[in-house]
N, C-alpha and C. Protein backbone atom coordinates (compact mmCIF):
# COMPACT_ATOMS: atom_id res chain seq x y z
N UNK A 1 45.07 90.24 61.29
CA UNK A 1 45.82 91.39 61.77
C UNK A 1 44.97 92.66 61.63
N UNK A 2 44.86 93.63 62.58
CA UNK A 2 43.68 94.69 62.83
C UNK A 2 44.78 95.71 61.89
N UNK A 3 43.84 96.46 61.35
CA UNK A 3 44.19 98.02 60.60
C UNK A 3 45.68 98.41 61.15
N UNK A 4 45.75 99.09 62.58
CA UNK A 4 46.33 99.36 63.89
C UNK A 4 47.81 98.07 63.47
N UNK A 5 47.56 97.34 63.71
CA UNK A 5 48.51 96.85 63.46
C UNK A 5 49.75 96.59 62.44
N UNK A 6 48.65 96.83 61.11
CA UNK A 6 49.73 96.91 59.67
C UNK A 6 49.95 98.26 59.11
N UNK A 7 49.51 99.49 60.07
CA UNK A 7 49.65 100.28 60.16
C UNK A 7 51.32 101.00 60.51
N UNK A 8 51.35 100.60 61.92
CA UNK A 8 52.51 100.49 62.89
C UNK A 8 53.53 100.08 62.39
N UNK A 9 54.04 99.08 61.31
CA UNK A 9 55.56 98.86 60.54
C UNK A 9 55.61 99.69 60.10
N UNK A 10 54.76 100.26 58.76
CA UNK A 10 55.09 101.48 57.89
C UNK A 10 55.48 102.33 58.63
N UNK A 11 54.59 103.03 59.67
CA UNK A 11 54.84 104.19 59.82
C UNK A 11 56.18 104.10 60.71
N UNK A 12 56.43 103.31 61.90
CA UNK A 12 57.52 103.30 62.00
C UNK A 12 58.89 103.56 60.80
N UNK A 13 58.54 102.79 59.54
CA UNK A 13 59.58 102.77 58.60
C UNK A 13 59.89 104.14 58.13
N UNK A 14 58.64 104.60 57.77
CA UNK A 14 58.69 106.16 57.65
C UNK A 14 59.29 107.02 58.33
N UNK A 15 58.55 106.84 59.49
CA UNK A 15 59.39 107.73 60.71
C UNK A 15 60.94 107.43 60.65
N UNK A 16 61.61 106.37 60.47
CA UNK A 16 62.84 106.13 60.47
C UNK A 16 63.43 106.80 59.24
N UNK A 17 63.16 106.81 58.02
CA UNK A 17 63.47 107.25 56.83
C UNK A 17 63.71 109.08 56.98
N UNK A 18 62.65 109.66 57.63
CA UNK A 18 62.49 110.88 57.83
C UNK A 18 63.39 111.38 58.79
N UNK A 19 63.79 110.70 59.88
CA UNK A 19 64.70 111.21 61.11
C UNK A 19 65.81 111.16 60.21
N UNK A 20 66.37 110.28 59.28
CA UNK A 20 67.47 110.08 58.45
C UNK A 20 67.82 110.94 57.75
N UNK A 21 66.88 111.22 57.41
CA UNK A 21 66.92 112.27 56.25
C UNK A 21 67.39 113.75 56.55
N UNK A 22 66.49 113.73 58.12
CA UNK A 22 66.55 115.19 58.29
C UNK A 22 68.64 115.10 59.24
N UNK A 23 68.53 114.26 59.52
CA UNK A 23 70.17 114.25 60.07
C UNK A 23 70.89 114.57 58.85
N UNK A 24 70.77 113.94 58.09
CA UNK A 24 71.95 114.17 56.41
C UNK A 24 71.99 115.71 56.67
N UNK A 25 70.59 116.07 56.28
CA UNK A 25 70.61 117.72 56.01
C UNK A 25 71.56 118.51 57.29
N UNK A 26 71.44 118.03 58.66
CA UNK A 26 71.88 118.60 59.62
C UNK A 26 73.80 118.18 59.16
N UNK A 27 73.94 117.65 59.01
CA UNK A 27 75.40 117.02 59.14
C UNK A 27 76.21 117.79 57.67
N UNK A 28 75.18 117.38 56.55
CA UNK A 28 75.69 118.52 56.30
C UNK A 28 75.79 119.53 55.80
N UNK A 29 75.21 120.77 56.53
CA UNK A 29 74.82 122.00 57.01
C UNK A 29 76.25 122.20 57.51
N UNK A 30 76.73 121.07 58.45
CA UNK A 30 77.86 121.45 59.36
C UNK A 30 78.84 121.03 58.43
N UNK A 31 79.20 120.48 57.83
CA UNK A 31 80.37 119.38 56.75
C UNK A 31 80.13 121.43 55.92
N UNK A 32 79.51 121.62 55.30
CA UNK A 32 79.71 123.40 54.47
C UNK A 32 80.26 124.07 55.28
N UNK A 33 79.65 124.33 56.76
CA UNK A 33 79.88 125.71 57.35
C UNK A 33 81.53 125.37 57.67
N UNK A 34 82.14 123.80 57.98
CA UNK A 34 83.19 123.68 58.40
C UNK A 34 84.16 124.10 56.93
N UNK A 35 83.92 123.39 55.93
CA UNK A 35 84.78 123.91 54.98
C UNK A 35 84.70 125.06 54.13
N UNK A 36 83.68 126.00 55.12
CA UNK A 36 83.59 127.53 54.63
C UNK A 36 84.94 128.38 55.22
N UNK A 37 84.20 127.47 56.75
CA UNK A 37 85.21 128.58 57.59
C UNK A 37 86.62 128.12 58.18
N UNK A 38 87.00 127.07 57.73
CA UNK A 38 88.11 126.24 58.39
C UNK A 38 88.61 125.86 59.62
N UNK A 39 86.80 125.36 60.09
CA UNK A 39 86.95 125.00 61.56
C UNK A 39 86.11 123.86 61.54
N UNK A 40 86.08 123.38 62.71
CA UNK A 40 84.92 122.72 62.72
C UNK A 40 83.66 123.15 63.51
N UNK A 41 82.51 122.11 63.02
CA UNK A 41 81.41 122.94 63.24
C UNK A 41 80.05 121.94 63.61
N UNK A 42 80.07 122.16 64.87
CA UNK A 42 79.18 121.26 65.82
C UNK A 42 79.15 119.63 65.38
N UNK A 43 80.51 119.18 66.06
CA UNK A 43 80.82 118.06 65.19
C UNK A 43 80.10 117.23 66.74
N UNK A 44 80.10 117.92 67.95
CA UNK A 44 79.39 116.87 69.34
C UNK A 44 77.95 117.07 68.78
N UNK A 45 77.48 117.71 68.32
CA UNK A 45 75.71 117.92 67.99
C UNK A 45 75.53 116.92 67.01
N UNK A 46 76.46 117.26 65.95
CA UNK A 46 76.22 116.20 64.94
C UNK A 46 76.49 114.78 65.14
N UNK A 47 76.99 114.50 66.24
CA UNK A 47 77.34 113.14 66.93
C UNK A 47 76.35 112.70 67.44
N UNK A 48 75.95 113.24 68.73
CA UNK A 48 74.83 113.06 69.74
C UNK A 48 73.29 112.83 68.95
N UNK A 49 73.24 113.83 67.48
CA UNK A 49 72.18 113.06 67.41
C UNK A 49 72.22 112.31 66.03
N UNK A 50 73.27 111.57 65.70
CA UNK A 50 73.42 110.45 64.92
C UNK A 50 73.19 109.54 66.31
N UNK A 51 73.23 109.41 67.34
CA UNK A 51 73.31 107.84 67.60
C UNK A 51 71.64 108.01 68.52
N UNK A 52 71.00 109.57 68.56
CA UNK A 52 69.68 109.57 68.47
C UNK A 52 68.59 108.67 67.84
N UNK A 53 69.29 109.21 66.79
CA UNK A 53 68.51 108.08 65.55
C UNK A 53 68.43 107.03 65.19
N UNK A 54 69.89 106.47 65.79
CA UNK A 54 70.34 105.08 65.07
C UNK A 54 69.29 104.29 66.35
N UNK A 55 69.20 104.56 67.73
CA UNK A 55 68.93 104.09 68.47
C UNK A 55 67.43 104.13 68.23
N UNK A 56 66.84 104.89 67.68
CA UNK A 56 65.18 105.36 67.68
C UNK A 56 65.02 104.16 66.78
N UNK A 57 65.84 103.95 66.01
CA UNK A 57 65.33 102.68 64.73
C UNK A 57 65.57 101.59 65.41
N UNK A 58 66.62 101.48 66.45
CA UNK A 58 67.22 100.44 66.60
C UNK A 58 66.11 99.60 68.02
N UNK A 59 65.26 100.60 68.77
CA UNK A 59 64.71 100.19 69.93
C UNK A 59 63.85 99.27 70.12
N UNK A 60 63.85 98.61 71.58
CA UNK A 60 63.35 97.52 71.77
C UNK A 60 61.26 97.99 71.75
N UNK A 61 60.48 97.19 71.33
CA UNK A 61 59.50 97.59 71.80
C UNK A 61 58.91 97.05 73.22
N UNK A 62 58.31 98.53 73.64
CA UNK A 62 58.07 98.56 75.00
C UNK A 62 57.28 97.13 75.74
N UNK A 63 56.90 97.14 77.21
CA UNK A 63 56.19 96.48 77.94
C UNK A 63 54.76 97.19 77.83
N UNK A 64 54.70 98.78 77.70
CA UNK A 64 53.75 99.90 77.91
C UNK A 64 54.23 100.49 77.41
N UNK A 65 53.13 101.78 76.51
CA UNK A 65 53.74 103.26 75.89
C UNK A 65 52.59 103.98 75.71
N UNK A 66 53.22 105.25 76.39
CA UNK A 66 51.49 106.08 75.98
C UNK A 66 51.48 106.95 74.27
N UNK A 67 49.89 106.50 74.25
CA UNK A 67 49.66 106.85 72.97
C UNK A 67 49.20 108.09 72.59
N UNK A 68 49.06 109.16 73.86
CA UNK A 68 48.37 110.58 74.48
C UNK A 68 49.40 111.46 72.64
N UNK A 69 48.85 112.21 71.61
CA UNK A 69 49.11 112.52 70.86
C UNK A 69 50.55 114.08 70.76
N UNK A 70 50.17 114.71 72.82
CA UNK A 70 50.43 115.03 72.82
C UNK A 70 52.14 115.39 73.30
N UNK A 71 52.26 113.78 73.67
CA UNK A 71 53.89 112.85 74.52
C UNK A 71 54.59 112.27 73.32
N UNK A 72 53.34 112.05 72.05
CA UNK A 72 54.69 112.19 70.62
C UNK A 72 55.18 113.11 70.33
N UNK A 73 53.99 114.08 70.25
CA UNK A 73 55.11 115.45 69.66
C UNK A 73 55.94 116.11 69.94
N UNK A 74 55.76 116.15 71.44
CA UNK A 74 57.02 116.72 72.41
C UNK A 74 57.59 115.76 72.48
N UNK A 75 57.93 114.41 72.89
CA UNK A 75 59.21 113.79 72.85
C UNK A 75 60.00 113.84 71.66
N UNK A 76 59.41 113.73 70.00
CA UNK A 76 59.90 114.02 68.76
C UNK A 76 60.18 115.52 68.59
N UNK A 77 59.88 116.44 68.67
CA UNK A 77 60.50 117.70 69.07
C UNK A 77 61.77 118.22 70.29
N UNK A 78 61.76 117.52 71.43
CA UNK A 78 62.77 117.50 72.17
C UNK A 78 63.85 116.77 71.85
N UNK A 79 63.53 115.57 71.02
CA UNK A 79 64.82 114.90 70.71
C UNK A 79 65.41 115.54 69.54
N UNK A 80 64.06 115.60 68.12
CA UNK A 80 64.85 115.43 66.98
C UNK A 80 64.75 117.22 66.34
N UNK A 81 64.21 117.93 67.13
CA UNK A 81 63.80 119.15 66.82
C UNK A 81 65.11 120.22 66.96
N UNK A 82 66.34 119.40 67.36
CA UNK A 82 67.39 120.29 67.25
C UNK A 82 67.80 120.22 65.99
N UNK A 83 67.42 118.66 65.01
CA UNK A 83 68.09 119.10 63.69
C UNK A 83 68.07 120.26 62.45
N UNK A 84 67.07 121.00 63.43
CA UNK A 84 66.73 122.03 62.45
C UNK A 84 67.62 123.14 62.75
N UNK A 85 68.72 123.23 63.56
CA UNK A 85 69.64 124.23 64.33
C UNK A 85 70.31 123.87 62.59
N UNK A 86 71.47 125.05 62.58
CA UNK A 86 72.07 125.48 61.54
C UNK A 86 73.35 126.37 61.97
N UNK A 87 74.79 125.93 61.53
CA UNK A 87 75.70 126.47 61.90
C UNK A 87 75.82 128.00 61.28
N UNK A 88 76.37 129.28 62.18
CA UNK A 88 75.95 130.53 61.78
C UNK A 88 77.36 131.06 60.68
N UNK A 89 78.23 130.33 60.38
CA UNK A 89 78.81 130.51 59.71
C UNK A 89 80.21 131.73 60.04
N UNK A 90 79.86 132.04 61.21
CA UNK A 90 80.80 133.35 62.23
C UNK A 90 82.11 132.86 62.46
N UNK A 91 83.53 132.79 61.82
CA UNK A 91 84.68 132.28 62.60
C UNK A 91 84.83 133.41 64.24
N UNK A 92 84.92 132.30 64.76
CA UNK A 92 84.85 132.66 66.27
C UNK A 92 86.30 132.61 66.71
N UNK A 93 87.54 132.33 65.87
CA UNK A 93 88.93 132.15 66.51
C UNK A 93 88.98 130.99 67.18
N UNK A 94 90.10 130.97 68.21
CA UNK A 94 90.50 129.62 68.97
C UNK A 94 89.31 129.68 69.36
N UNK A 95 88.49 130.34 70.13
CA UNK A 95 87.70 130.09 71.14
C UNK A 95 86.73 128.67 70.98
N UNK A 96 86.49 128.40 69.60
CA UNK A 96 85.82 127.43 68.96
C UNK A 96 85.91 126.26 69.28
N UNK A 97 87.48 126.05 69.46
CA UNK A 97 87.90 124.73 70.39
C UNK A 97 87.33 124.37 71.71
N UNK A 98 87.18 125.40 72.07
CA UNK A 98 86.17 125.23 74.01
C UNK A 98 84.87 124.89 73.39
N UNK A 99 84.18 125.30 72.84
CA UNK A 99 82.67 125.32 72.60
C UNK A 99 82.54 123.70 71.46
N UNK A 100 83.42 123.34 70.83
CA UNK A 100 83.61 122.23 70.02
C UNK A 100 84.12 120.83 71.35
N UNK A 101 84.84 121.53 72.37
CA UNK A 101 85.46 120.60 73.56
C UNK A 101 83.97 120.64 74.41
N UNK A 102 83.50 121.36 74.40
CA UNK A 102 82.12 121.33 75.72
C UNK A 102 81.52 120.32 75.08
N UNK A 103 80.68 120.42 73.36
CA UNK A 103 79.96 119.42 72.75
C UNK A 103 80.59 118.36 72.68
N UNK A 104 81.49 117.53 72.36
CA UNK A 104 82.41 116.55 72.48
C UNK A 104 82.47 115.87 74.13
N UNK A 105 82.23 116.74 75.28
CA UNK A 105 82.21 116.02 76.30
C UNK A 105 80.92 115.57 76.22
N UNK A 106 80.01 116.51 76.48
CA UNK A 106 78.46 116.23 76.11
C UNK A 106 77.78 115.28 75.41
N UNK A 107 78.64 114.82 74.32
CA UNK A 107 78.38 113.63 73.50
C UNK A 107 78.91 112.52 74.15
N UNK A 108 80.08 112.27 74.72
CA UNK A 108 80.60 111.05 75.00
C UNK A 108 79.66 110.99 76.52
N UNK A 109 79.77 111.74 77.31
CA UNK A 109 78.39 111.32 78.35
C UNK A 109 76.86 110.60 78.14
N UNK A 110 76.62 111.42 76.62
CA UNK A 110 75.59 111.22 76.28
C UNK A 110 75.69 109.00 76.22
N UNK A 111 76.83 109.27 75.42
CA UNK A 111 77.46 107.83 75.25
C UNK A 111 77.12 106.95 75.71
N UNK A 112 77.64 107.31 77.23
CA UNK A 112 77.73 106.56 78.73
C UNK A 112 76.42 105.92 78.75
N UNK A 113 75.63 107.48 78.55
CA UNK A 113 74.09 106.96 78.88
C UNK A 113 73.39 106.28 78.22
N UNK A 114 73.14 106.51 77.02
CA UNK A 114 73.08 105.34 75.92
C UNK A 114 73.70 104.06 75.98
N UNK A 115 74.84 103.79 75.98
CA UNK A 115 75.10 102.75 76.64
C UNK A 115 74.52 101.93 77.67
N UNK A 116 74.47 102.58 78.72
CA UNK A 116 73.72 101.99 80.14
C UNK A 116 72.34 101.47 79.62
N UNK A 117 71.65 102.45 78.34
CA UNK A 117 70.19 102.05 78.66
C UNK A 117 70.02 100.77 77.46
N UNK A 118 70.83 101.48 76.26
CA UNK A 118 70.79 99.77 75.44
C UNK A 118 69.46 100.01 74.24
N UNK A 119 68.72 98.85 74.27
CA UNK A 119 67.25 99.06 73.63
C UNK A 119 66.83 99.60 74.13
N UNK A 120 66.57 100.05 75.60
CA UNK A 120 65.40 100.58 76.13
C UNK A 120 64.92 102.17 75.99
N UNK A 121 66.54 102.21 75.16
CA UNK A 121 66.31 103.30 74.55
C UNK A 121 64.68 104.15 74.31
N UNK A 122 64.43 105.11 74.11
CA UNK A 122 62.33 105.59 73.35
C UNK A 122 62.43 106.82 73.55
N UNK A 123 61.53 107.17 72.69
CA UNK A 123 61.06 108.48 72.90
C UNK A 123 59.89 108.64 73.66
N UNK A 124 58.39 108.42 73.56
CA UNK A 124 57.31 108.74 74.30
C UNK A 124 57.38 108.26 76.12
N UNK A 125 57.02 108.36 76.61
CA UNK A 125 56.93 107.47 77.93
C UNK A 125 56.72 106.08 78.41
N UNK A 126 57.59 105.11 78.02
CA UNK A 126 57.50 103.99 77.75
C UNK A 126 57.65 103.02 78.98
N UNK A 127 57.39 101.93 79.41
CA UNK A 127 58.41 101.05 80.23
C UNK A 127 59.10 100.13 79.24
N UNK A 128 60.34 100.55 79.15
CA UNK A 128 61.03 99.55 78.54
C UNK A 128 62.10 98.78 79.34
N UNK A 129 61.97 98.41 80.51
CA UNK A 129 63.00 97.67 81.70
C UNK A 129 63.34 99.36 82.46
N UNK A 130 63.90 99.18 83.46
CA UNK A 130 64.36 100.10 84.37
C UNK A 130 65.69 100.08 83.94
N UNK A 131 66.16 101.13 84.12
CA UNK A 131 67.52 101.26 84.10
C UNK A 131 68.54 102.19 85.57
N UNK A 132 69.24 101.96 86.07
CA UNK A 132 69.41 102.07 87.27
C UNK A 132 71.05 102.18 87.23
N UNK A 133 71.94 101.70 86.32
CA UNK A 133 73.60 101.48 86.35
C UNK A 133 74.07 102.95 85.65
N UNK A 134 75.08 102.63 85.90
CA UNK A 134 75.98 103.96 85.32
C UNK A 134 75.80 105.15 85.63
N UNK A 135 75.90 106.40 84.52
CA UNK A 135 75.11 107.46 85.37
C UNK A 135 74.03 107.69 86.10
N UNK A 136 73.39 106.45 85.65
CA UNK A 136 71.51 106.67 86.28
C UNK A 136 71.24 106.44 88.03
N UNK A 137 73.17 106.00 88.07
CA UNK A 137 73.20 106.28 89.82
C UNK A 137 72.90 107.38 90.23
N UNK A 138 73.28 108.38 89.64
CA UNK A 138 73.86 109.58 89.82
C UNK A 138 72.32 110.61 90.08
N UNK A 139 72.17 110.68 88.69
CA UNK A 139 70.68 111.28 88.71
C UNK A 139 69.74 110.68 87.39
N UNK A 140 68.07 111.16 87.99
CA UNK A 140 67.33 110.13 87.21
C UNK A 140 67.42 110.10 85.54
N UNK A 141 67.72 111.12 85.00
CA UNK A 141 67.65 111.76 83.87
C UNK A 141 69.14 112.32 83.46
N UNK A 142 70.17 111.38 83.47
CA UNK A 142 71.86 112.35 83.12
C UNK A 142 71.78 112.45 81.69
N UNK A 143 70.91 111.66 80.35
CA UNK A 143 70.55 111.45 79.22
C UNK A 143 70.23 113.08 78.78
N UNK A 144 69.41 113.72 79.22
CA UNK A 144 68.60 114.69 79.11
C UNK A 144 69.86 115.90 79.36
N UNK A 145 70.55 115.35 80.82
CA UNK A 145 71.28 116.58 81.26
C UNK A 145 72.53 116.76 79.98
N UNK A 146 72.65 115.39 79.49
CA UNK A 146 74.50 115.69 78.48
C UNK A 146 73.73 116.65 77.22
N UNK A 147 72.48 116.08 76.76
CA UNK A 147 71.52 116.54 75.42
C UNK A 147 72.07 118.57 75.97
N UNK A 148 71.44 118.56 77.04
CA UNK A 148 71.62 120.09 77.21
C UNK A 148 72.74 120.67 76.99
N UNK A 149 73.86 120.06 77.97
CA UNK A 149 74.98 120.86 77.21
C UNK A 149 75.48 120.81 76.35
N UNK A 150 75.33 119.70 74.88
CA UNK A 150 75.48 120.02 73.76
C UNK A 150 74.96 120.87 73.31
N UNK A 151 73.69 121.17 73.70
CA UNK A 151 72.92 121.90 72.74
C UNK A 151 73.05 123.46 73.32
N UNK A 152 73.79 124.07 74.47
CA UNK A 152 74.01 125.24 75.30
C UNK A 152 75.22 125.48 74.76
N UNK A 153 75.97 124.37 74.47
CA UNK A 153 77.56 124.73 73.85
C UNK A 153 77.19 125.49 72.15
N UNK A 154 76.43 124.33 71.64
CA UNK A 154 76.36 124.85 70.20
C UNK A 154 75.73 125.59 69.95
N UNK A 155 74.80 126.40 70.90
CA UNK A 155 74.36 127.89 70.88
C UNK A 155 74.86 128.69 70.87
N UNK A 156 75.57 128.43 71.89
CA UNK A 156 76.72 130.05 72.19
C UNK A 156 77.84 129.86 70.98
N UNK A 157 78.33 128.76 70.09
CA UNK A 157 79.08 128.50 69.18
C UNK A 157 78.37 129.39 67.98
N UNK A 158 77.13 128.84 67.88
CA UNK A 158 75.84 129.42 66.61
C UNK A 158 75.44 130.20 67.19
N UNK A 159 75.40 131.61 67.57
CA UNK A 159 74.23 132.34 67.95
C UNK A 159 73.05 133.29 67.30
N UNK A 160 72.36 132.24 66.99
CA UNK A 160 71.67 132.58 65.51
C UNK A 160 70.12 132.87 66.34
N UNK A 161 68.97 133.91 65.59
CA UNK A 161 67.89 133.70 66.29
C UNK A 161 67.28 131.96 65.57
N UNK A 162 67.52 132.32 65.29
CA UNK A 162 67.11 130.36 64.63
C UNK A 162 67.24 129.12 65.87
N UNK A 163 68.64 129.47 65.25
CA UNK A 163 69.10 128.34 67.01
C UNK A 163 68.08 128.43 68.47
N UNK A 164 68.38 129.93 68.72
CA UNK A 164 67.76 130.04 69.57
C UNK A 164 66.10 129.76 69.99
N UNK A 165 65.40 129.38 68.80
CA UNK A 165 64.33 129.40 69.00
C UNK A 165 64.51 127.78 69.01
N UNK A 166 64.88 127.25 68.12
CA UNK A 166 65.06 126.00 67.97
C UNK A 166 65.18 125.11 69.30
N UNK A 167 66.41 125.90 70.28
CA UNK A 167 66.62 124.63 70.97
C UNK A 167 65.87 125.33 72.09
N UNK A 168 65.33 126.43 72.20
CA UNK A 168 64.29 126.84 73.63
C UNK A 168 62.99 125.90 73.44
N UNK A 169 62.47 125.49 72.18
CA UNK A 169 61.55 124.94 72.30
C UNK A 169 62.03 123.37 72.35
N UNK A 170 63.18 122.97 72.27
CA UNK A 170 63.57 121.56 72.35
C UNK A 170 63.20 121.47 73.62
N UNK A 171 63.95 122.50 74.03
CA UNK A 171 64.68 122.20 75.89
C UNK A 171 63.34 122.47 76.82
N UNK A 172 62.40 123.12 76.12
CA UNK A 172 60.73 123.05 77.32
C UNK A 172 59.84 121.96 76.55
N UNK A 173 60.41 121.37 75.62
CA UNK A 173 59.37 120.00 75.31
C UNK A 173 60.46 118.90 76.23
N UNK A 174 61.53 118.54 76.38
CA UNK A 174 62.41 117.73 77.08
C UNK A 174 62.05 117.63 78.34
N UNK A 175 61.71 119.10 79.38
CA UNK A 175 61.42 119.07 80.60
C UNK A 175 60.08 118.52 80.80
N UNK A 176 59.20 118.56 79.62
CA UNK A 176 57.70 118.17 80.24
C UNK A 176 57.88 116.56 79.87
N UNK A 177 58.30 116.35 78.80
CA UNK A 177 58.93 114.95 78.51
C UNK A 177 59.35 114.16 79.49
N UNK A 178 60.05 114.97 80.30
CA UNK A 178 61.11 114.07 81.45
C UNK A 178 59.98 113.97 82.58
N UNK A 179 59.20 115.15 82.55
CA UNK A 179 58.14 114.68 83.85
C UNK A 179 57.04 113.98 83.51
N UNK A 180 56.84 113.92 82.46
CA UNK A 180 55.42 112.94 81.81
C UNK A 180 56.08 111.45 81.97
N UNK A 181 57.66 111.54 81.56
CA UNK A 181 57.97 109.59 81.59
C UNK A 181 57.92 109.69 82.97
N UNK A 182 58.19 110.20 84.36
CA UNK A 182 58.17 110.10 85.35
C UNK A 182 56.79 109.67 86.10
N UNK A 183 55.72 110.41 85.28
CA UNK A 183 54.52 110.01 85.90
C UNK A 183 54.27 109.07 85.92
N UNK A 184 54.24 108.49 83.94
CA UNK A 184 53.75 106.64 83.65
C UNK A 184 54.87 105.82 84.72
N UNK A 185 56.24 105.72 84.51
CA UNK A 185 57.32 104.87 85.37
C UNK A 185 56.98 105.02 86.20
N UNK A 186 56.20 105.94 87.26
CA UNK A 186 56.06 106.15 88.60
C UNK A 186 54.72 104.46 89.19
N UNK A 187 54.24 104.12 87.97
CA UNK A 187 53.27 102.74 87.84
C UNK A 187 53.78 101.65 88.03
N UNK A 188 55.27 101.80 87.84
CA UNK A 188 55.86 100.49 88.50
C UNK A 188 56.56 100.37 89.95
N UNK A 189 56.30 99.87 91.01
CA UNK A 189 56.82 100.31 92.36
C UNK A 189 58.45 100.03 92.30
N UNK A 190 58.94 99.47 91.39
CA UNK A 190 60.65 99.41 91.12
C UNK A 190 61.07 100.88 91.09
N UNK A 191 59.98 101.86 89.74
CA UNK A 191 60.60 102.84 89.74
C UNK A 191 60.14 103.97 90.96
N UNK A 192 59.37 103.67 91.64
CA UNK A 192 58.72 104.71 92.83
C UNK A 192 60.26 104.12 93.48
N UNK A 193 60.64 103.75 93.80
CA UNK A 193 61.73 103.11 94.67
C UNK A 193 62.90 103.81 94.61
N UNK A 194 62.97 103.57 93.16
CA UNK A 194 64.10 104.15 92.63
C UNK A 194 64.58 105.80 92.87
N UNK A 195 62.93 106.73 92.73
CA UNK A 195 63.22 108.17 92.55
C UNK A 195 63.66 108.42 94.21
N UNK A 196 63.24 107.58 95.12
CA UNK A 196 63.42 107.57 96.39
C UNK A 196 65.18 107.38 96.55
N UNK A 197 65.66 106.63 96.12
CA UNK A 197 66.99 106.67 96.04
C UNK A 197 67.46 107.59 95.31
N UNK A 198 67.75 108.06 94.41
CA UNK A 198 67.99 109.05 93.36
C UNK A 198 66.82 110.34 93.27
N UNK A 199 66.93 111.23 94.21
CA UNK A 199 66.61 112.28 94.14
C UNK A 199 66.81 113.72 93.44
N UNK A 200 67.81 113.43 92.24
CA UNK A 200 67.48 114.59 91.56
C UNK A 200 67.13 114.11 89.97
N UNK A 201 66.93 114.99 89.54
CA UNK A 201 66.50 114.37 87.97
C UNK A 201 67.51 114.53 87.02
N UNK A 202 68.25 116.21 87.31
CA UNK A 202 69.13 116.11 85.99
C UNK A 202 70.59 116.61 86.77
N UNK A 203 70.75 117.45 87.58
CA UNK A 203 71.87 118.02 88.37
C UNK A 203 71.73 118.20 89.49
N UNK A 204 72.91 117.42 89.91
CA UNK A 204 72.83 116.63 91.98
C UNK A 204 72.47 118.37 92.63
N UNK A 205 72.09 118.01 93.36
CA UNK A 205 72.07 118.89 94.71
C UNK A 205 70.96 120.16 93.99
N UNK A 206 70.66 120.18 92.69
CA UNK A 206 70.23 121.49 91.97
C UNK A 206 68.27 120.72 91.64
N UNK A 207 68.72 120.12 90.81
CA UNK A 207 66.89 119.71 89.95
C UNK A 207 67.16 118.35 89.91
C-alpha cells in the first residue's frame, strides 16, 4: 500500500471529526442564543448543515475527483464555511417566524435534494453517477439554490458583520464550485446531454 494511500483513511477520519466538531459549536451557538432570547434561532441552518456533514462522512467514493488544491478549499468553504455564522442575539418579534419559516423551507428542499442524490453526495468535483430525478429536473444545481436561501434567510435573521462576511465568501466559493463541477462532469457525454436539457443551473428562466 503506497504512502497516498494510508494516508487517505486518516485524513478523511480527521476531516470527519473536525466538520463534527465545528457543527456542535454551531448548534450550539444557536441552542444559547435561543434560550437567551426565547425564540428560536436558525434552527433550518442548523439542520441543513447537520445532514451536510452526516452525508460528507457518509459518501460514496467517486469514479473521478479532482485533486487541484484549489476545488478543496472552496468546495470546504462553500459548504462548511457557514458554520462559522453566529446567531446575533437581537429579538426581532414575530417577524422571526418568517425568517425561521424561509430556513425551514430551504432545508426541507435541501432534503429533496439530498435525497435524490444519495451517496453521490461530495464536495470537490467528482463523478459520482449522474443524477437527473427530482429537483435536478428542474435545474442543474437546486442543492446549491435551497443552501442559498437558508443562508439569505439567516442573514437577514443575524445581521451581524460576521455573518455577512461569512456567508459572502461561502456564496462566491459555491458559484465557482458549481462551475468547476460543471467543467470536470462536462467529460462525460451523459452529462453534456443533460445541461442541454436542463438549461439553468440554479433559478429557471434567471441563471
Amino acid at each position: 500500500m503506497s504512502r497516498r494511500e494510508q494516508f487517505v483513511p486518516h485524513a478523511r477520519m480527521l476531516t470527519s471529526l473536525g466538520l463534527a466538531f465545528l457543527w456542535l459549536l454551531f448548534a450550539a451557538a444557536s441552542a444559547h442564543a435561543s434560550q437567551k432570547t426565547g425564540r428560536p434561532a436558525g434552527l433550518g441552518a442548523v439542520g441543513i448543515e447537520l445532514i451536510g456533514v452526516i452525508l460528507f462522512i457518509a459518501r460514496r467514493p467517486p469514479e473521478w475527483a479532482s485533486y487541484a488544491p484549489g476545488d478543496w478549499l472552496g468546495a470546504t468553504i462553500g459548504t462548511f464555511g457557514p458554520l462559522l455564522a453566529r446567531p446575533s442575539h437581537v429579538h426581532l418579534g414575530g417577524v422571526v417566524w418568517v425568517y425561521e419559516g424561509v430556513q425551514l423551507v430551504g432545508a426541507l428542499c435541501a432534503c429533496a435534494c439530498l435525497l435524490a442524490l444519495g451517496r453521490s453526495f461530495g464536495l470537490v468535483p467528482a463523478n459520482r453517477g449522474l443524477c437527473v430525478n427530482g429537483p435536478y429536473r428542474l435545474v442543474r444545481h437546486p442543492l446549491y439554490a435551497s443552501y442559498m436561501l437558508v443562508w439569505i434567510a439567516y442573514l437577514v435573521e443575524n445581521p451581524t458583520t460576521r455573518n455577512v462576511v461569512v456567508f459572502s465568501v461561502a456564496a462566491a466559493c459555491q458559484v465557482i464550485r458549481m462551475r468547476r463541477e460543471e467543467v470536470c462532469l462536462k467529460r462525460d457525454p451523459a452529462y453534456a446531454a443533460y445541461t442541454e436539457r436542463v438549461r439553468y443551473r440554479v433559478l429557471p428562466l434567471v441563471y
